[in-house]
N, C-alpha and C. Protein backbone atom coordinates (compact mmCIF):
# COMPACT_ATOMS: atom_id res chain seq x y z
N UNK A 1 0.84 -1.17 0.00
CA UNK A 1 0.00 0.00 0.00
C UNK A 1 0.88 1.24 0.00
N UNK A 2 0.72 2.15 -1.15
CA UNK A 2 1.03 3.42 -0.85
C UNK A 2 1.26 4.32 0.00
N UNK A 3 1.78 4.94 0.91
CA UNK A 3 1.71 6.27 1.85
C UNK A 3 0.19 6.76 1.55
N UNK A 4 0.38 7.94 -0.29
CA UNK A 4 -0.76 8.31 -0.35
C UNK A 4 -2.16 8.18 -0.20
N UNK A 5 -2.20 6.61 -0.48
CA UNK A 5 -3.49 5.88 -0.39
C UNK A 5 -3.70 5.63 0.84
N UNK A 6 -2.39 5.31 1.71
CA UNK A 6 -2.84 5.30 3.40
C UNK A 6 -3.06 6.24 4.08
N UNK A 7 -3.12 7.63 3.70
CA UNK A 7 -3.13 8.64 4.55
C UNK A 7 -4.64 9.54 3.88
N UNK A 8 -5.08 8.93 2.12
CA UNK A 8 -6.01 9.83 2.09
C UNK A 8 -7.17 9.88 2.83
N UNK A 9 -7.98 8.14 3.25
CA UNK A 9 -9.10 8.61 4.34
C UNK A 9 -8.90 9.01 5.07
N UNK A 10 -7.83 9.45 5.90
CA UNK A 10 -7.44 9.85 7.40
C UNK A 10 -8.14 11.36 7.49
N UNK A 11 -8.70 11.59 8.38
CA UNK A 11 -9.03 13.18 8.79
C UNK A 11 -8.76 13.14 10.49
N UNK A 12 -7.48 14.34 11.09
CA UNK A 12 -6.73 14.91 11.83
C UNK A 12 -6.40 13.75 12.52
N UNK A 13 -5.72 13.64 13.64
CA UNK A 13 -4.82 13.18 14.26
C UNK A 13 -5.74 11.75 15.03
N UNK A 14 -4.73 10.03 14.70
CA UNK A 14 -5.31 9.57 14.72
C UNK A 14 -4.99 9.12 16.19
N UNK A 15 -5.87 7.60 16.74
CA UNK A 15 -6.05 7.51 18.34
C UNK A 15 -4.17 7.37 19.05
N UNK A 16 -3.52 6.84 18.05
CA UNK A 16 -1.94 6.72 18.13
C UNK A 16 -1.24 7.84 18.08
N UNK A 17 -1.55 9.11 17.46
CA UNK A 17 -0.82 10.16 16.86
C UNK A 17 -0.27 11.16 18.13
N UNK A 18 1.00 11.55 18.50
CA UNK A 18 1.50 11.89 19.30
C UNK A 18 0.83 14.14 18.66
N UNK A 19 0.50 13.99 20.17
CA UNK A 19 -0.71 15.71 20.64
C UNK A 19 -0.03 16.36 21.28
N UNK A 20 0.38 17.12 20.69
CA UNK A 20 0.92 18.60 22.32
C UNK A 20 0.45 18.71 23.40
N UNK A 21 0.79 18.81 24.17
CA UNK A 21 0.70 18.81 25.63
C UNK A 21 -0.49 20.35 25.72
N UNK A 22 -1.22 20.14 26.42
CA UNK A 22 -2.51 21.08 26.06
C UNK A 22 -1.83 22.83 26.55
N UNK A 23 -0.86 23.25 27.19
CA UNK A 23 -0.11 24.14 27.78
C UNK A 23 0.77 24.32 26.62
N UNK A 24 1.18 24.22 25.96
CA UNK A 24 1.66 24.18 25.13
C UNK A 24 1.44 25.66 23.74
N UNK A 25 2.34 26.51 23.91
CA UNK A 25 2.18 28.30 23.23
C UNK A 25 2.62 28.26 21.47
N UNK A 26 2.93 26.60 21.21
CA UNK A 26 3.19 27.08 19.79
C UNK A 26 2.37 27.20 18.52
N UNK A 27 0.67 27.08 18.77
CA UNK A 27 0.00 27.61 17.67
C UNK A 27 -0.04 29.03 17.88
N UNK A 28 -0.55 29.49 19.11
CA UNK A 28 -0.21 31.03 19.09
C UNK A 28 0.51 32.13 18.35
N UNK A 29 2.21 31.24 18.55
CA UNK A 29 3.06 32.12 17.61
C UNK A 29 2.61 32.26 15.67
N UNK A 30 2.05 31.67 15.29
CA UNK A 30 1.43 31.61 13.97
C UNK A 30 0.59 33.01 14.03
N UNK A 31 -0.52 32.29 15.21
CA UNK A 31 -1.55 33.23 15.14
C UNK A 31 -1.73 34.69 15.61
N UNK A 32 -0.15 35.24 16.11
CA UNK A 32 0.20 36.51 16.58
C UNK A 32 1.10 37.22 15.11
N UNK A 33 1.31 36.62 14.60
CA UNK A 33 2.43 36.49 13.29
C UNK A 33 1.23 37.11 12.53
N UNK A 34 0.32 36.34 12.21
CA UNK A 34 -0.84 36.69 11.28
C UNK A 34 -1.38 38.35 11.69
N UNK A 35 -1.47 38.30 13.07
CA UNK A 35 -2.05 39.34 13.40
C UNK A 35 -1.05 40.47 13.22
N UNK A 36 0.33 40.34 13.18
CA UNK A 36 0.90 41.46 12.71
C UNK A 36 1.15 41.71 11.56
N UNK A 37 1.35 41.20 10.78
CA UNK A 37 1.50 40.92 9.22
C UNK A 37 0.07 42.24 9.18
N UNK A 38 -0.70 41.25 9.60
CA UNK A 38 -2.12 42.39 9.22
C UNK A 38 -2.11 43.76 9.44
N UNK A 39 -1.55 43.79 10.43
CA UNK A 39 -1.39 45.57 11.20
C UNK A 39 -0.76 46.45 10.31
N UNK A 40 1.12 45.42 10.23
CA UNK A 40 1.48 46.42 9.77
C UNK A 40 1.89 46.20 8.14
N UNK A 41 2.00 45.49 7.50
CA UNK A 41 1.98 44.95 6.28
C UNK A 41 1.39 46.04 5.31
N UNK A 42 0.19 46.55 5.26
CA UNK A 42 0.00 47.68 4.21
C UNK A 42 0.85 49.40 4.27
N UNK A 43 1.37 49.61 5.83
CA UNK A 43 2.02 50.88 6.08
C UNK A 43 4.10 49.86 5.57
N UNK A 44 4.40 49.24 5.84
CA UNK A 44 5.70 48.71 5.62
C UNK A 44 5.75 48.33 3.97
N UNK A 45 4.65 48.39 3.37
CA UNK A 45 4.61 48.88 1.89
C UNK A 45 4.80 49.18 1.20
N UNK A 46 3.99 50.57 1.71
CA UNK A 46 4.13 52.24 1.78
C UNK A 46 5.86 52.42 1.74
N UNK A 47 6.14 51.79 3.05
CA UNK A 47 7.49 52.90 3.12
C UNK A 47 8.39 52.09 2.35
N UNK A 48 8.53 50.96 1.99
CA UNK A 48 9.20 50.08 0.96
C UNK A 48 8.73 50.95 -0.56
N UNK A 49 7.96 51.31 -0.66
CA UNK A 49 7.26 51.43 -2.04
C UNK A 49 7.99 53.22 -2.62
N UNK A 50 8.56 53.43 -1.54
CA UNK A 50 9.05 55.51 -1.91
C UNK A 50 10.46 54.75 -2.12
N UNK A 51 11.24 53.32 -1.32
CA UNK A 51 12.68 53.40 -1.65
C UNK A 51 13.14 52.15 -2.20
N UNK A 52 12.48 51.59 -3.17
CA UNK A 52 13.10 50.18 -3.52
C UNK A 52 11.97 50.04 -4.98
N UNK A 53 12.63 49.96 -5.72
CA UNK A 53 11.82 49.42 -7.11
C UNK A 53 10.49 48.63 -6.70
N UNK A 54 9.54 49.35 -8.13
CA UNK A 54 8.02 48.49 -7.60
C UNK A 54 8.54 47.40 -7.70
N UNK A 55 9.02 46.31 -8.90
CA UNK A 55 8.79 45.23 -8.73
C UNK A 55 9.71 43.99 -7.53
N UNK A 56 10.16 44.92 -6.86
CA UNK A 56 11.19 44.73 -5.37
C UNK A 56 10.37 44.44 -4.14
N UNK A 57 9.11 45.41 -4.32
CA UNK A 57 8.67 45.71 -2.94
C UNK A 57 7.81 44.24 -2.71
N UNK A 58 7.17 43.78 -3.08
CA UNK A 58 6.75 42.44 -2.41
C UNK A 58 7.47 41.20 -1.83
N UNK A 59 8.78 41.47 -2.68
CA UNK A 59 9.65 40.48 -1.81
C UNK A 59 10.52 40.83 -0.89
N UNK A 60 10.67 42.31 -0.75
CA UNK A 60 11.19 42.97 0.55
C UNK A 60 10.41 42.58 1.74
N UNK A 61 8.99 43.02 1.50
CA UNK A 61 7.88 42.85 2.79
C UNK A 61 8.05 41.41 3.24
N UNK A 62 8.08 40.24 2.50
CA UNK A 62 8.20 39.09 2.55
C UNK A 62 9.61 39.01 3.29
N UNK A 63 11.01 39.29 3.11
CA UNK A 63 11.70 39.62 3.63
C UNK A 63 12.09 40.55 5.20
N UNK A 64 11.38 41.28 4.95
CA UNK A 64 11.25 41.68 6.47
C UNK A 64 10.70 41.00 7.77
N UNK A 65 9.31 40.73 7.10
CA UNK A 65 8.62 39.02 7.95
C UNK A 65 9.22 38.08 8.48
N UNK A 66 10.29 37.85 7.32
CA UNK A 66 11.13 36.86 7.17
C UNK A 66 11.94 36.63 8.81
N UNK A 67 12.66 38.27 8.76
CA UNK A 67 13.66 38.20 9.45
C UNK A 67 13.04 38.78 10.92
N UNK A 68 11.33 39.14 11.29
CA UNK A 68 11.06 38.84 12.04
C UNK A 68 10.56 38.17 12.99
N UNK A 69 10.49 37.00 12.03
CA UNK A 69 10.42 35.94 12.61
C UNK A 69 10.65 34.84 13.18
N UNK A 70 12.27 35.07 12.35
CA UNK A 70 13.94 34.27 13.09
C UNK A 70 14.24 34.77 13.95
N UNK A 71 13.87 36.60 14.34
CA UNK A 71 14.48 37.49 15.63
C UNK A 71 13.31 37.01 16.55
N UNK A 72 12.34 36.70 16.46
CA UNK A 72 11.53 36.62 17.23
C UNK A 72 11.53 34.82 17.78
N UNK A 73 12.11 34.09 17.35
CA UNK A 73 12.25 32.44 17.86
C UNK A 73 13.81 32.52 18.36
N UNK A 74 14.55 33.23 18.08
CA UNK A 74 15.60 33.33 18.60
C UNK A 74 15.76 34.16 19.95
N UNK A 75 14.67 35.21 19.93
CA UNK A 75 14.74 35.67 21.21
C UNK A 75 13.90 35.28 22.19
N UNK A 76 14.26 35.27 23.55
CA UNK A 76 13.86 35.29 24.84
C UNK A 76 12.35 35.83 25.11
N UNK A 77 11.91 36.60 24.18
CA UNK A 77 11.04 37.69 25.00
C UNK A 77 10.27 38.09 23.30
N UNK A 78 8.98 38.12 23.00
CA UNK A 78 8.37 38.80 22.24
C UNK A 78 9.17 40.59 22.28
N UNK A 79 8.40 40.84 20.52
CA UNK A 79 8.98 42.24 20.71
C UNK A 79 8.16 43.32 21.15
N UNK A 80 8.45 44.49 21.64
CA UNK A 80 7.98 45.46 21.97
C UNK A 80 6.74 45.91 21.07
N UNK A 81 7.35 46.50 20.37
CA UNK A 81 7.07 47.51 18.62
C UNK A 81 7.14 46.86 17.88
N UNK A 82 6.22 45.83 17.30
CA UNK A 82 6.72 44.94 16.44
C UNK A 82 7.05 46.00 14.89
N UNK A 83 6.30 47.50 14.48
CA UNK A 83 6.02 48.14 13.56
C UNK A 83 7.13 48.80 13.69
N UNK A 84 7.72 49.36 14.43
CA UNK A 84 9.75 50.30 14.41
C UNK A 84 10.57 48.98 14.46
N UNK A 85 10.65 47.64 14.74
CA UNK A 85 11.23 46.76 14.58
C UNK A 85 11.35 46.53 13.02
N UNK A 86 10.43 45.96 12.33
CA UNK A 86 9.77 46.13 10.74
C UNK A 86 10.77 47.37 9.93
N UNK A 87 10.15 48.41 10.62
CA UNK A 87 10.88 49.78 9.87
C UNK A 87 12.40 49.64 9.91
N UNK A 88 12.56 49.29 10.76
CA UNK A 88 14.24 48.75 11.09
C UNK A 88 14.79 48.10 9.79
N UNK A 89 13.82 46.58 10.01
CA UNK A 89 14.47 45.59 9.63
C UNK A 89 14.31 46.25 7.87
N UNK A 90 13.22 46.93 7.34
CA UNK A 90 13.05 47.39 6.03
C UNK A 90 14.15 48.56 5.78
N UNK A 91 14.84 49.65 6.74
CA UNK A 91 15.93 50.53 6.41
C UNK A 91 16.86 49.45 5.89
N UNK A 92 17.52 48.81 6.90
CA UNK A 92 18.37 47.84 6.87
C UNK A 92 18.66 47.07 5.40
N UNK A 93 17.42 46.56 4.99
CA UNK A 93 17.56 45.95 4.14
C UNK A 93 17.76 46.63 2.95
N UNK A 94 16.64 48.14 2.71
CA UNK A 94 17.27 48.95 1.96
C UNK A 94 19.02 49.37 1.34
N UNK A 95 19.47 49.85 2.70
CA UNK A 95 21.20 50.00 3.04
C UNK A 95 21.56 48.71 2.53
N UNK A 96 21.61 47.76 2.53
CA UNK A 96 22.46 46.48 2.05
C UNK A 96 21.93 46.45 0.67
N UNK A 97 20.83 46.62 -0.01
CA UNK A 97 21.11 46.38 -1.08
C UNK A 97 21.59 47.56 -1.92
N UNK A 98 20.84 48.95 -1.24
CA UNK A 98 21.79 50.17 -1.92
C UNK A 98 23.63 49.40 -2.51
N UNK A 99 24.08 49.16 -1.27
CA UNK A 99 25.65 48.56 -0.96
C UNK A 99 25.88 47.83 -1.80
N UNK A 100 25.03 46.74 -2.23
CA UNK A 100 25.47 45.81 -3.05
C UNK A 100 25.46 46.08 -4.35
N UNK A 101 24.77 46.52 -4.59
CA UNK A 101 24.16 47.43 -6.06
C UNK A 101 25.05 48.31 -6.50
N UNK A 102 25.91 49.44 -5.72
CA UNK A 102 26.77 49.86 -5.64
C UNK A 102 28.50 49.25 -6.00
N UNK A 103 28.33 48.21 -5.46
CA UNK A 103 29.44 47.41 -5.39
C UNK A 103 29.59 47.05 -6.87
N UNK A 104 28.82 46.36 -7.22
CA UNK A 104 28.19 45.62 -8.98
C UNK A 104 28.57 46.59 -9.86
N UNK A 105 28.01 47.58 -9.87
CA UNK A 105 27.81 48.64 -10.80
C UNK A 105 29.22 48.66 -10.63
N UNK A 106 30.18 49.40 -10.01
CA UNK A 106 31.48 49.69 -9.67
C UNK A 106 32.17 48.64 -10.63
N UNK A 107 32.16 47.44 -10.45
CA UNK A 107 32.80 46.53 -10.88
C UNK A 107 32.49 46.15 -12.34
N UNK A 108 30.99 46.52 -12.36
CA UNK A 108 30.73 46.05 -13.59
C UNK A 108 30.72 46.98 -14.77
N UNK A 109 30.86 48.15 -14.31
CA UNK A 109 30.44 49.67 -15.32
C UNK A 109 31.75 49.30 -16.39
N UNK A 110 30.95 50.05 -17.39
CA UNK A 110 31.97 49.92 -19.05
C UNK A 110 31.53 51.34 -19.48
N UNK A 111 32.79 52.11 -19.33
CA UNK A 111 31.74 53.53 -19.99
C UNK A 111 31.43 53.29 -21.51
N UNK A 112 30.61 54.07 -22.03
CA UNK A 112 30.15 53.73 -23.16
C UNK A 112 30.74 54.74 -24.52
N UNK A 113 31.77 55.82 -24.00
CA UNK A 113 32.03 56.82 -24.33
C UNK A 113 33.20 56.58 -24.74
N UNK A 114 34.24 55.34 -24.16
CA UNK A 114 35.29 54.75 -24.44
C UNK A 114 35.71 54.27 -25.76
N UNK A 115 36.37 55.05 -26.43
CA UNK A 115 36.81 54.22 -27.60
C UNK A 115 36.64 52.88 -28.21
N UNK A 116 37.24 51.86 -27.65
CA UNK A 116 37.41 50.72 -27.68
C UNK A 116 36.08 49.85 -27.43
N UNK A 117 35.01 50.82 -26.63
CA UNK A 117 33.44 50.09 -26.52
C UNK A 117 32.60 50.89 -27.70
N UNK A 118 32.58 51.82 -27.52
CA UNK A 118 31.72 52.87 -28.56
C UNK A 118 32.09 53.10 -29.86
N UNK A 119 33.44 53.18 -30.18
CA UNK A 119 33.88 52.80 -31.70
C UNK A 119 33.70 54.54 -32.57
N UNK A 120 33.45 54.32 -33.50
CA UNK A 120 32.96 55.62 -34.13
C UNK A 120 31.54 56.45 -34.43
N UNK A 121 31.19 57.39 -34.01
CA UNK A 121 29.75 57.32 -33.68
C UNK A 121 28.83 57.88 -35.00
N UNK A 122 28.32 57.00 -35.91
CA UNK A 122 27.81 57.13 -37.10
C UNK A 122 27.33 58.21 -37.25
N UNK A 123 26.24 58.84 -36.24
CA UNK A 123 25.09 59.64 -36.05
C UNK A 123 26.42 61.21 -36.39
N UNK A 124 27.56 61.17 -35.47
CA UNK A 124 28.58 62.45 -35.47
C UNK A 124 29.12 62.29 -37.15
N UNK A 125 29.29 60.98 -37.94
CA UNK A 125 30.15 61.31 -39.13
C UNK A 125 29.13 61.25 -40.09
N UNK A 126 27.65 61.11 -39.82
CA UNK A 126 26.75 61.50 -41.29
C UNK A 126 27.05 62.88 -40.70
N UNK A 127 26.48 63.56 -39.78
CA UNK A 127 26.59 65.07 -38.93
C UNK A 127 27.86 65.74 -40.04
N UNK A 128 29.15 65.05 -40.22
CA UNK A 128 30.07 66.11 -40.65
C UNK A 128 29.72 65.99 -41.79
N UNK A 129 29.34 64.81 -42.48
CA UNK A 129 29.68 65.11 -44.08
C UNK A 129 28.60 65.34 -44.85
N UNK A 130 27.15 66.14 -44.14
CA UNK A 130 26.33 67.17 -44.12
C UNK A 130 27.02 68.40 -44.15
N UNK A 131 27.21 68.50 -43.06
CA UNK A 131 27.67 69.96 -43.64
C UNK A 131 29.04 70.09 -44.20
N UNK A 132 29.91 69.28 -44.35
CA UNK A 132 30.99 69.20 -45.71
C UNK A 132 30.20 69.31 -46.90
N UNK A 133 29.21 68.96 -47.17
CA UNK A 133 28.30 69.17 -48.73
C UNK A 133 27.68 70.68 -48.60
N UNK A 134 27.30 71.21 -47.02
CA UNK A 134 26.66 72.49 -47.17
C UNK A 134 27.88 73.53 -47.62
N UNK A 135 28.77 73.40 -47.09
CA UNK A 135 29.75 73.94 -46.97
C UNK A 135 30.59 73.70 -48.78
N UNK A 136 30.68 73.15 -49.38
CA UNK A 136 30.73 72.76 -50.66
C UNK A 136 29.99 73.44 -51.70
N UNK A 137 28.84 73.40 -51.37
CA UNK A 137 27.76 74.09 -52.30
C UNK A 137 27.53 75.48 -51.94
N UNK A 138 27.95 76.06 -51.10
CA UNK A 138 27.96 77.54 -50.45
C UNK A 138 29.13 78.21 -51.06
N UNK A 139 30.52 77.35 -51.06
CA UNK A 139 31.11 77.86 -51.61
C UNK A 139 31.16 77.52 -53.26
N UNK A 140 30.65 76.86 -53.99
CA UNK A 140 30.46 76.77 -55.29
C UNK A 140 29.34 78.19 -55.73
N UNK A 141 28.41 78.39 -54.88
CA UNK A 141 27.59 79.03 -55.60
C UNK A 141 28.16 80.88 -55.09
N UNK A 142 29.70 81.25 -54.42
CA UNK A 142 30.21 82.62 -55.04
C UNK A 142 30.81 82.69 -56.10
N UNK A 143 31.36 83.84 -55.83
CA UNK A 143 31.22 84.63 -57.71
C UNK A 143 33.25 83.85 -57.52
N UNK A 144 33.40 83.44 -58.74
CA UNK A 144 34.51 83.05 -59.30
C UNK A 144 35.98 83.57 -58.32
N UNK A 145 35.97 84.94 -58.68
CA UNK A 145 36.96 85.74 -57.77
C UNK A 145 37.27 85.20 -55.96
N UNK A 146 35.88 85.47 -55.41
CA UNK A 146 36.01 84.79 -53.73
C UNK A 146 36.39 84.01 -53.78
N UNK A 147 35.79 82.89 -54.34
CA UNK A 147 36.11 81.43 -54.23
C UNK A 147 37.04 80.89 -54.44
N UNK A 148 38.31 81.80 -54.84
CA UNK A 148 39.41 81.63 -55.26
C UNK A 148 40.67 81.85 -54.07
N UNK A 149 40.11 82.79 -53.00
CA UNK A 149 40.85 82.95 -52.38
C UNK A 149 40.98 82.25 -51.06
């Protein structure tokens, strides 16, 4: 027999299935998680949404969650402010990728103005030999004498 096939009639936990101890605070943490997400999730947005590319900002917010939720199983003590914690953790993340982005570019920039990348710039040598023809026909059409000198 399959796993799948053995587990599809099953509905919740069977007379064998090892139960949390009824004292026990760890559905809570889900259900306090949810409740902040809710609070502050549309204002941590907002302030993601003035400093990080639109198509950035949903996985920042996701990101911030992220990392309050490892600070929050790692610590001793629920947080205060969970919403200036958030703002924190969203500057933060801002600053590091400013940094990294920075870093890239630095390393990766090619000016484009460089000889050896940009070459000869077509648009500048039709430009001269326009007006080498204006300049041609301006002076063809004075009187014999000028044009001589």
């Amino acid at each position: 027999m399959d796993f799948d096939e053995e587990q599809s009639g099953r509905r919740g936990p069977g007379q064998g299935d090892p139960v949390p101890p009824d004292d026990w605070a760890g559905f809570t943490n889900g259900a306090g998680m949810e409740a902040i997400y809710a609070a502050y999730q549309p204002a941590l947005t907002r302030y993601l949404r003035r400093r990080a590319p639109l198509q950035d900002v949903g996985d920042l917010v996701q990101e911030c969650f992220r990392r309050l939720v490892a600070r929050k199983c790692h610590a001793s003590g629920g947080i205060d402010e969970p919403g200036a914690y958030l703002v924190g953790i969203a500057r933060n993340i801002v600053v590091d990728r400013a940094r990294t982005a920075e870093a890239r570019q630095l390393a990766a920039h090619h000016s484009f103005d460089e000889a050896d990348v940009a070459g000869p710039d077509p648009h500048a040598a039709l430009e001269a030999r326009d007006t080498m023809r204006r300049v041609e026909r301006a002076i063809a059409r004075l009187k014999p004498q000028t044009g001589s000198i």
